[in-house]
Protein backbone atom coordinates (compact mmCIF):
# COMPACT_ATOMS: atom_id res chain seq x y z
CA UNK A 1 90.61 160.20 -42.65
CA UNK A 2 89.99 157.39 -40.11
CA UNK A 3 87.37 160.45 -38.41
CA UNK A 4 85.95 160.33 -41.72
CA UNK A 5 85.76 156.15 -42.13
CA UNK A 6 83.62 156.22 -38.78
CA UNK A 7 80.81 158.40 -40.05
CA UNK A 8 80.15 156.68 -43.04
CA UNK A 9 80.28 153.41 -41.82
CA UNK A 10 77.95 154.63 -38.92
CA UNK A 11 75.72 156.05 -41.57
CA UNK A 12 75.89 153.17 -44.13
CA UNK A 13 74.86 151.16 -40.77
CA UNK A 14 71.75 153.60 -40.32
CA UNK A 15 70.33 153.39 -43.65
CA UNK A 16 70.84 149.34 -43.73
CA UNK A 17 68.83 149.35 -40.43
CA UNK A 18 66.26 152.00 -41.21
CA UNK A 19 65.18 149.72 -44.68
CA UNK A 20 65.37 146.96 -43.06
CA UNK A 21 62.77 148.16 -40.07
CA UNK A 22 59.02 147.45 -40.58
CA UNK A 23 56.62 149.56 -42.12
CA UNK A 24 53.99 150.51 -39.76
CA UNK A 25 50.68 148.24 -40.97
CA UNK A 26 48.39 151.91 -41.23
CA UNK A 27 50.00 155.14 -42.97
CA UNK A 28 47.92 158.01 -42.40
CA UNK A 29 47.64 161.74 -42.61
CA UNK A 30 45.43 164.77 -41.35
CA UNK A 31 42.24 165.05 -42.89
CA UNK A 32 39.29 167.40 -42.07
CA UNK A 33 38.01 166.27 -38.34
CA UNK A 34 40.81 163.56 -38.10
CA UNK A 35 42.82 161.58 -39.70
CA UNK A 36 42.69 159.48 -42.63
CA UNK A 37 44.02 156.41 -43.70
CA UNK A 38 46.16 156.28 -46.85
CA UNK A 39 47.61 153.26 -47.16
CA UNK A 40 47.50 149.24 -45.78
CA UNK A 41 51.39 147.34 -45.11
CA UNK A 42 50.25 144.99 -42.57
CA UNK A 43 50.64 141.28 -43.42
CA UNK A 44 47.01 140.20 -41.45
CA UNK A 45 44.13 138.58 -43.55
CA UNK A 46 41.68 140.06 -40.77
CA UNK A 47 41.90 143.67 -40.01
CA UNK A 48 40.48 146.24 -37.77
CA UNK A 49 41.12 149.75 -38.48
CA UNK A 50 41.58 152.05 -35.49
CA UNK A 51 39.32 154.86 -33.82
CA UNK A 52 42.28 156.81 -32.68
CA UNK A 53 45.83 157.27 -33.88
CA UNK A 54 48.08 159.76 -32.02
CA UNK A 55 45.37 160.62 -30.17
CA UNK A 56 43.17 161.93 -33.50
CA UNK A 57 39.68 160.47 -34.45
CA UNK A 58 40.00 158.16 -37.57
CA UNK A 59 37.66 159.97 -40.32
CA UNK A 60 38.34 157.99 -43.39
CA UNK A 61 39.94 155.92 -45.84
CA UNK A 62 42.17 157.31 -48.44
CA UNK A 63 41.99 157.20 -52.03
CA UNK A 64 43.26 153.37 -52.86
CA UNK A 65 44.76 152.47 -49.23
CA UNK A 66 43.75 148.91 -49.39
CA UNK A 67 43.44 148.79 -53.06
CA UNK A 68 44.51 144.88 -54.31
CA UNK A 69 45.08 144.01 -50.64
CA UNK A 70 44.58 139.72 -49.67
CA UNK A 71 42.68 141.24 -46.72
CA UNK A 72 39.34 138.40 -46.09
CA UNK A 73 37.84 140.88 -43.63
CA UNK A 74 37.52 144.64 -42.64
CA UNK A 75 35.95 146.08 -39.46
CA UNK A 76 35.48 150.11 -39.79
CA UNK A 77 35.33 152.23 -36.69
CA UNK A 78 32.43 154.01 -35.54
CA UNK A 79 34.40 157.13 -35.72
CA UNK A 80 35.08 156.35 -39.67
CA UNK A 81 32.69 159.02 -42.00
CA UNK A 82 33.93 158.29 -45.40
CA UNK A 83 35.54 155.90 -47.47
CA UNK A 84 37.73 157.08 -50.39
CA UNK A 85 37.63 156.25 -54.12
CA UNK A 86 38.96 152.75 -55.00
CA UNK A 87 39.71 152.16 -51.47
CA UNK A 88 39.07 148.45 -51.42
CA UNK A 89 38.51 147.97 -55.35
CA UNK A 90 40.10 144.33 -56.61
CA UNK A 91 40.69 142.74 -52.49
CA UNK A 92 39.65 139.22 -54.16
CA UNK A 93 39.27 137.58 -50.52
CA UNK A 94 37.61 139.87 -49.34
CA UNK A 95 34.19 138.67 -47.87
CA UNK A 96 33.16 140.47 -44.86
CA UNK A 97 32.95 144.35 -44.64
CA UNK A 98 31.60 145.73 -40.98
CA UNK A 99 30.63 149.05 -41.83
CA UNK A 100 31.25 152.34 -39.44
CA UNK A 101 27.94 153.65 -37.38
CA UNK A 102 28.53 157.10 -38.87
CA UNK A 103 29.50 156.21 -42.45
CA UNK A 104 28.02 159.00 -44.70
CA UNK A 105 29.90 158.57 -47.92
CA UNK A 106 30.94 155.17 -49.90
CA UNK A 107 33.27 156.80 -52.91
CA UNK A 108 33.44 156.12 -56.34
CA UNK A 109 34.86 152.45 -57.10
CA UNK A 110 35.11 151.74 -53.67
CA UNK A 111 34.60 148.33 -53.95
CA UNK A 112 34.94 147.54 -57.47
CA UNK A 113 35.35 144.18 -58.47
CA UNK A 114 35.56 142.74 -54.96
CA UNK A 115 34.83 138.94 -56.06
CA UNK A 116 33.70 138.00 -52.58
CA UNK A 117 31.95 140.16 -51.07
CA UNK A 118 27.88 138.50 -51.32
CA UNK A 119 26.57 140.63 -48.40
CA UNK A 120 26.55 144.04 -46.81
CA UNK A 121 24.57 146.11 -44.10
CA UNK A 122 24.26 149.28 -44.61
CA UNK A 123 23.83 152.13 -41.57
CA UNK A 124 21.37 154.46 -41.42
CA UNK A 125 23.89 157.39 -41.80
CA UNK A 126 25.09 156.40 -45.12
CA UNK A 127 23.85 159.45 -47.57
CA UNK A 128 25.65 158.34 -51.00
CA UNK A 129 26.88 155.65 -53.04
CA UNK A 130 29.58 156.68 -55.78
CA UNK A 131 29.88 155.65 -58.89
CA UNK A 132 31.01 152.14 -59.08
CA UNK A 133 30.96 151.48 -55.98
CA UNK A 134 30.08 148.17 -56.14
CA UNK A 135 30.19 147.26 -59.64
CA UNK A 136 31.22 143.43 -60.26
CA UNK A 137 30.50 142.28 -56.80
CA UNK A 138 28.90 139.06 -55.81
CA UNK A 139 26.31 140.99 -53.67
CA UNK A 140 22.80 139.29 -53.65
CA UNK A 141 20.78 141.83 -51.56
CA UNK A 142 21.08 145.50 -50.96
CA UNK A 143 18.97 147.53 -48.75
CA UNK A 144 19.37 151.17 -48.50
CA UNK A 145 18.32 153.20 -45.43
CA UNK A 146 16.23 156.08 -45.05
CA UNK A 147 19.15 158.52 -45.49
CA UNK A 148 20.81 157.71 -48.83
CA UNK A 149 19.76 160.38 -51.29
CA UNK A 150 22.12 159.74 -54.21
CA UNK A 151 23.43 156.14 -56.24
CA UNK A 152 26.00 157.13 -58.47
CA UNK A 153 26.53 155.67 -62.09
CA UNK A 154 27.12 151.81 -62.54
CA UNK A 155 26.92 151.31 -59.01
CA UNK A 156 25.98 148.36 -59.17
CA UNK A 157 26.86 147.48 -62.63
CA UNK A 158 26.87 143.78 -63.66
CA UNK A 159 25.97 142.61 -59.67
CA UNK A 160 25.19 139.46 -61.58
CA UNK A 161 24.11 137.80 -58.84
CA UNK A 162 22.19 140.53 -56.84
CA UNK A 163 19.01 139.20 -56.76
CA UNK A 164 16.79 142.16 -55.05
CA UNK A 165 17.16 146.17 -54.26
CA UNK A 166 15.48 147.90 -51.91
CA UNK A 167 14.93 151.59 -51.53
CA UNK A 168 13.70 153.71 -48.61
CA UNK A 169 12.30 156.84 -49.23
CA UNK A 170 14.89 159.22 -48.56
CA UNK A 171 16.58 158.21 -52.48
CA UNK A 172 16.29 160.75 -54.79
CA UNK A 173 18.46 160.34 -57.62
CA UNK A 174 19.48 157.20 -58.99
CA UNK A 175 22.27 157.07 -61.59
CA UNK A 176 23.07 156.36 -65.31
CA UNK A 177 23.27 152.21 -65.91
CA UNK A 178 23.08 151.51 -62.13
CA UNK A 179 22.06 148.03 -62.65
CA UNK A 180 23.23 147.64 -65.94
CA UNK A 181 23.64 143.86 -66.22
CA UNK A 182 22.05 142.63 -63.12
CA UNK A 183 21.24 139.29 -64.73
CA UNK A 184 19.51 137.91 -61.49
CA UNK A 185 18.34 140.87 -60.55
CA UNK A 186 14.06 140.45 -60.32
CA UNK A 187 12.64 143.20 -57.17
CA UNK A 188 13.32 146.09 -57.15
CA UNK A 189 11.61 148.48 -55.19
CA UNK A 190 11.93 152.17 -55.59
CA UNK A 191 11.32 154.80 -52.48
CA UNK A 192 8.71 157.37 -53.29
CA UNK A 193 10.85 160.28 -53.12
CA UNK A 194 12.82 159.67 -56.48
CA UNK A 195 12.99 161.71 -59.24
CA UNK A 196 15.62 161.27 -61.54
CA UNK A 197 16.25 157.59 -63.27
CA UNK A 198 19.54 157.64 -65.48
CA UNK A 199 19.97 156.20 -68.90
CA UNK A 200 19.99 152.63 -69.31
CA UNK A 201 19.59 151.79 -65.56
CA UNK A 202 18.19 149.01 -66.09
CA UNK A 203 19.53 147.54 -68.86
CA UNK A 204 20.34 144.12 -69.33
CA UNK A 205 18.39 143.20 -65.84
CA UNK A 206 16.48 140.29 -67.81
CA UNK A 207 14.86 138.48 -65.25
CA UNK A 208 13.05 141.76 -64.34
CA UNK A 209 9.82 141.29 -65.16
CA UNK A 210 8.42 144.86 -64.03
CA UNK A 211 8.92 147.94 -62.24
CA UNK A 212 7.00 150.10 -60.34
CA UNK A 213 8.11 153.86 -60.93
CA UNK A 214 7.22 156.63 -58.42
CA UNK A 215 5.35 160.07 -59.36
CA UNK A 216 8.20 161.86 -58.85
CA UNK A 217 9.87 160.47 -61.85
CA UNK A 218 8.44 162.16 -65.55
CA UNK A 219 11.02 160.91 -67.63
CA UNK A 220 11.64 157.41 -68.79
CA UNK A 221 15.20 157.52 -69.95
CA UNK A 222 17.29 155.92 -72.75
CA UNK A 223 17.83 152.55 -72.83
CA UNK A 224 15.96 152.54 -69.19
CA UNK A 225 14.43 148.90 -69.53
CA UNK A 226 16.61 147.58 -72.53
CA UNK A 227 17.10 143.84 -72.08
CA UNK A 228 14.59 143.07 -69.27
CA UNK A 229 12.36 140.47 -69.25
CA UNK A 230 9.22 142.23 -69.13
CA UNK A 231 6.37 140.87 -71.39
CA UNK A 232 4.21 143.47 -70.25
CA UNK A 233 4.07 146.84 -69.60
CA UNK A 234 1.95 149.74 -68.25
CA UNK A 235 3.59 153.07 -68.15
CA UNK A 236 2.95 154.69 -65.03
CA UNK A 237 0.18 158.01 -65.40
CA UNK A 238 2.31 161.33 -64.83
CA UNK A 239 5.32 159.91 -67.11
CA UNK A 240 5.70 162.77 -70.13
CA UNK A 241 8.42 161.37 -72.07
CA UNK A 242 9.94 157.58 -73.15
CA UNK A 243 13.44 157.96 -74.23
CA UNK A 244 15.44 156.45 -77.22
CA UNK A 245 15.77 152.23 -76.87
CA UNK A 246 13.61 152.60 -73.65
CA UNK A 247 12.27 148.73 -74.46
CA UNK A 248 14.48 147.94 -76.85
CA UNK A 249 15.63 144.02 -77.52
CA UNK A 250 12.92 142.87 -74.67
CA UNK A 251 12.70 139.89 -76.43
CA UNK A 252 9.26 138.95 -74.62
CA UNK A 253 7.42 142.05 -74.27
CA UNK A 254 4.37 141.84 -76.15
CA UNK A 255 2.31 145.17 -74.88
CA UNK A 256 2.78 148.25 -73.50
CA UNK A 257 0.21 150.99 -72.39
CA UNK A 258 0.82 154.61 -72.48
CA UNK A 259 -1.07 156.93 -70.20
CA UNK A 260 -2.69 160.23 -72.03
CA UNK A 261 -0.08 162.24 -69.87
CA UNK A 262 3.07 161.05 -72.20
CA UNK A 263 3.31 163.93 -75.33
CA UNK A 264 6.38 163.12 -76.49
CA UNK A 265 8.41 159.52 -77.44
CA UNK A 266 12.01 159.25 -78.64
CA UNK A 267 13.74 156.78 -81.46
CA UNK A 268 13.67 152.89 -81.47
CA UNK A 269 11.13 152.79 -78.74
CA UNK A 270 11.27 148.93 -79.21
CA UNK A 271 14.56 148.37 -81.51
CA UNK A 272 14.50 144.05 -81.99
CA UNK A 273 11.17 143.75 -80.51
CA UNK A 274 9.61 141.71 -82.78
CA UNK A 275 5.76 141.30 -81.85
CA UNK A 276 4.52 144.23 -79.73
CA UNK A 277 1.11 146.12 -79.61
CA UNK A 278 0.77 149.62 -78.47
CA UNK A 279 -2.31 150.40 -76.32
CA UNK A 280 -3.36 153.67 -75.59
CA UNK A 281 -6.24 156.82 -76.34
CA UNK A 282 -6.73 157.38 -79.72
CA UNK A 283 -5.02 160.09 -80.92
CA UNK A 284 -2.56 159.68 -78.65
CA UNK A 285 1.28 159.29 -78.53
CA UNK A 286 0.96 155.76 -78.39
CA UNK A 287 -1.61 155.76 -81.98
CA UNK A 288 0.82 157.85 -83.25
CA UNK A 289 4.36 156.34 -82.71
CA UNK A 290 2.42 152.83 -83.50
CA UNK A 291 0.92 154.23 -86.82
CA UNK A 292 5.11 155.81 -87.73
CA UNK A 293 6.45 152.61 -87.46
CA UNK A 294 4.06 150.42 -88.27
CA UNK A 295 3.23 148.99 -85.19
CA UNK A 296 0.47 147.47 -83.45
CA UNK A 297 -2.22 150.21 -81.83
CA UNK A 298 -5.23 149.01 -80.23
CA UNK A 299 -7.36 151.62 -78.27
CA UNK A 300 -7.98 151.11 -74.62
């Protein structure tokens, strides 16, 4: 019995101590080339995630390890390649982000709805930009480099005070309502190497006033320049098709030309446009939508 009375009170004495240690401020598992970070106990406002642990190259960030931290700033290692889905999303202090030298990958909602964060340098290794990434951020200038290929849906969405993008040439695709609600947002430049545009990417930018589009791109999709402030427009020669509410509720637009090369024009072209003139070849898409719906159509 007293044999007994020992070992539990030695346990019980175990377990009290064991809870009561500290957590260590990085948990982390193996991941592909490394290992990755899963989740963020430390107590610092400033943090600096490590190259190595246990003698393993730090890849990436997990899935939601710093998600709704106070952290104010983050510096990534060089050895870092990827960072996870919601990894940072909601850190509301957070305000400066050093990026890793061989980031390739920013996931989906990465950093959602980080209040803070007005300004970011990408490296030339990053390839992609999930979706969300940066939706409801303070950001006021992005830059891509040469190497991104791919911005995923809303990835940007309502950046309301992002005031200019800039793409290199290496972007090819460039997702559904990217921009959506970029209130501020007035240049934008597009690399020549893109070819898709989602629906409504655009959408609700209304101090954007125009937009070049490169050759690659055939399609102007739904909703593409809903809500901008364009009060002119001149669709690019080499677009085939206008989508559905492509200039719909562009409250100022007053003219758009169509090149001979668009054959074929969706629904509600200009849905709450109240005074707009179609200008185009006679005979052409442009006469012929205009003549439909009663619009506008002078030959030019």
């Amino acid at each position: 019995m007293k044999k007994s009375l020992i070992i539990l009170t030695f346990l019980f004495f175990a377990i009290l101590l064991y809870s009561c240690g500290e957590k260590p401020a990085f948990e982390y598992a193996d991941a592909d080339g490394g290992i990755e970070i899963t989740a963020f106990n430390g107590e610092e406002l400033s943090v600096a995630v490590p190259s190595e642990i246990d003698g393993k190259k730090v890849v990436g960030i997990g899935v939601s390890a710093f998600e709704g931290a106070g952290i104010t700033s983050v510096t990534l290692p060089d050895s870092l390649e990827y960072i996870g889905k919601y990894a940072f999303r909601r850190c509301p202090e957070l305000s400066e982000v050093t990026l890793s030298a061989s980031l390739r990958v920013i996931g989906d909602g990465a950093f959602n709805f980080c209040v803070s964060l007005r300004k970011l340098t990408f490296p030339s290794t990053l390839e992609t930009i999930g979706e969300n990434a940066f939706g409801l951020t303070p950001l006021r200038e992005v830059e891509l480099p040469e190497n991104v290929k791919t911005v995923g849906k809303y990835a940007f969405y309502s950046c309301a005070d992002l005031t200019s993008f800039r793409a290199n040439d290496g972007l090819i695709s460039l997702g559904e309502r990217a921009f959506e609600g970029c209130t501020s947002l007035g240049e934008i430049t597009l690399g020549k190497s893109l070819s898709e545009i989602g629906d409504y990417a655009f959408s609700g930018c209304v101090s954007l006033k125009t937009l070049g589009i490169p050759s690659g791109v055939t399609y102007i999709p739904d909703g593409c320049f809903r809500m901008t402030g364009f009060e002119s427009y001149t669709i690019p020669d080499g677009i085939t098709k206008v989508g559905d509410l492509a200039f719909a509720e562009c409250t100022f637009l007053t003219e758009v030309t169509f090149p001979d090369s668009v054959t074929e024009t969706g629904t509600d072209l200009f849905a709450g446009v109240k005074d707009i003139t179609l200008v185009g070849s006679i005979d052409s898409a442009a006469e012929i939508y205009a003549d439909y719906n009663g619009l506008r159509f002078r030959a030019g």
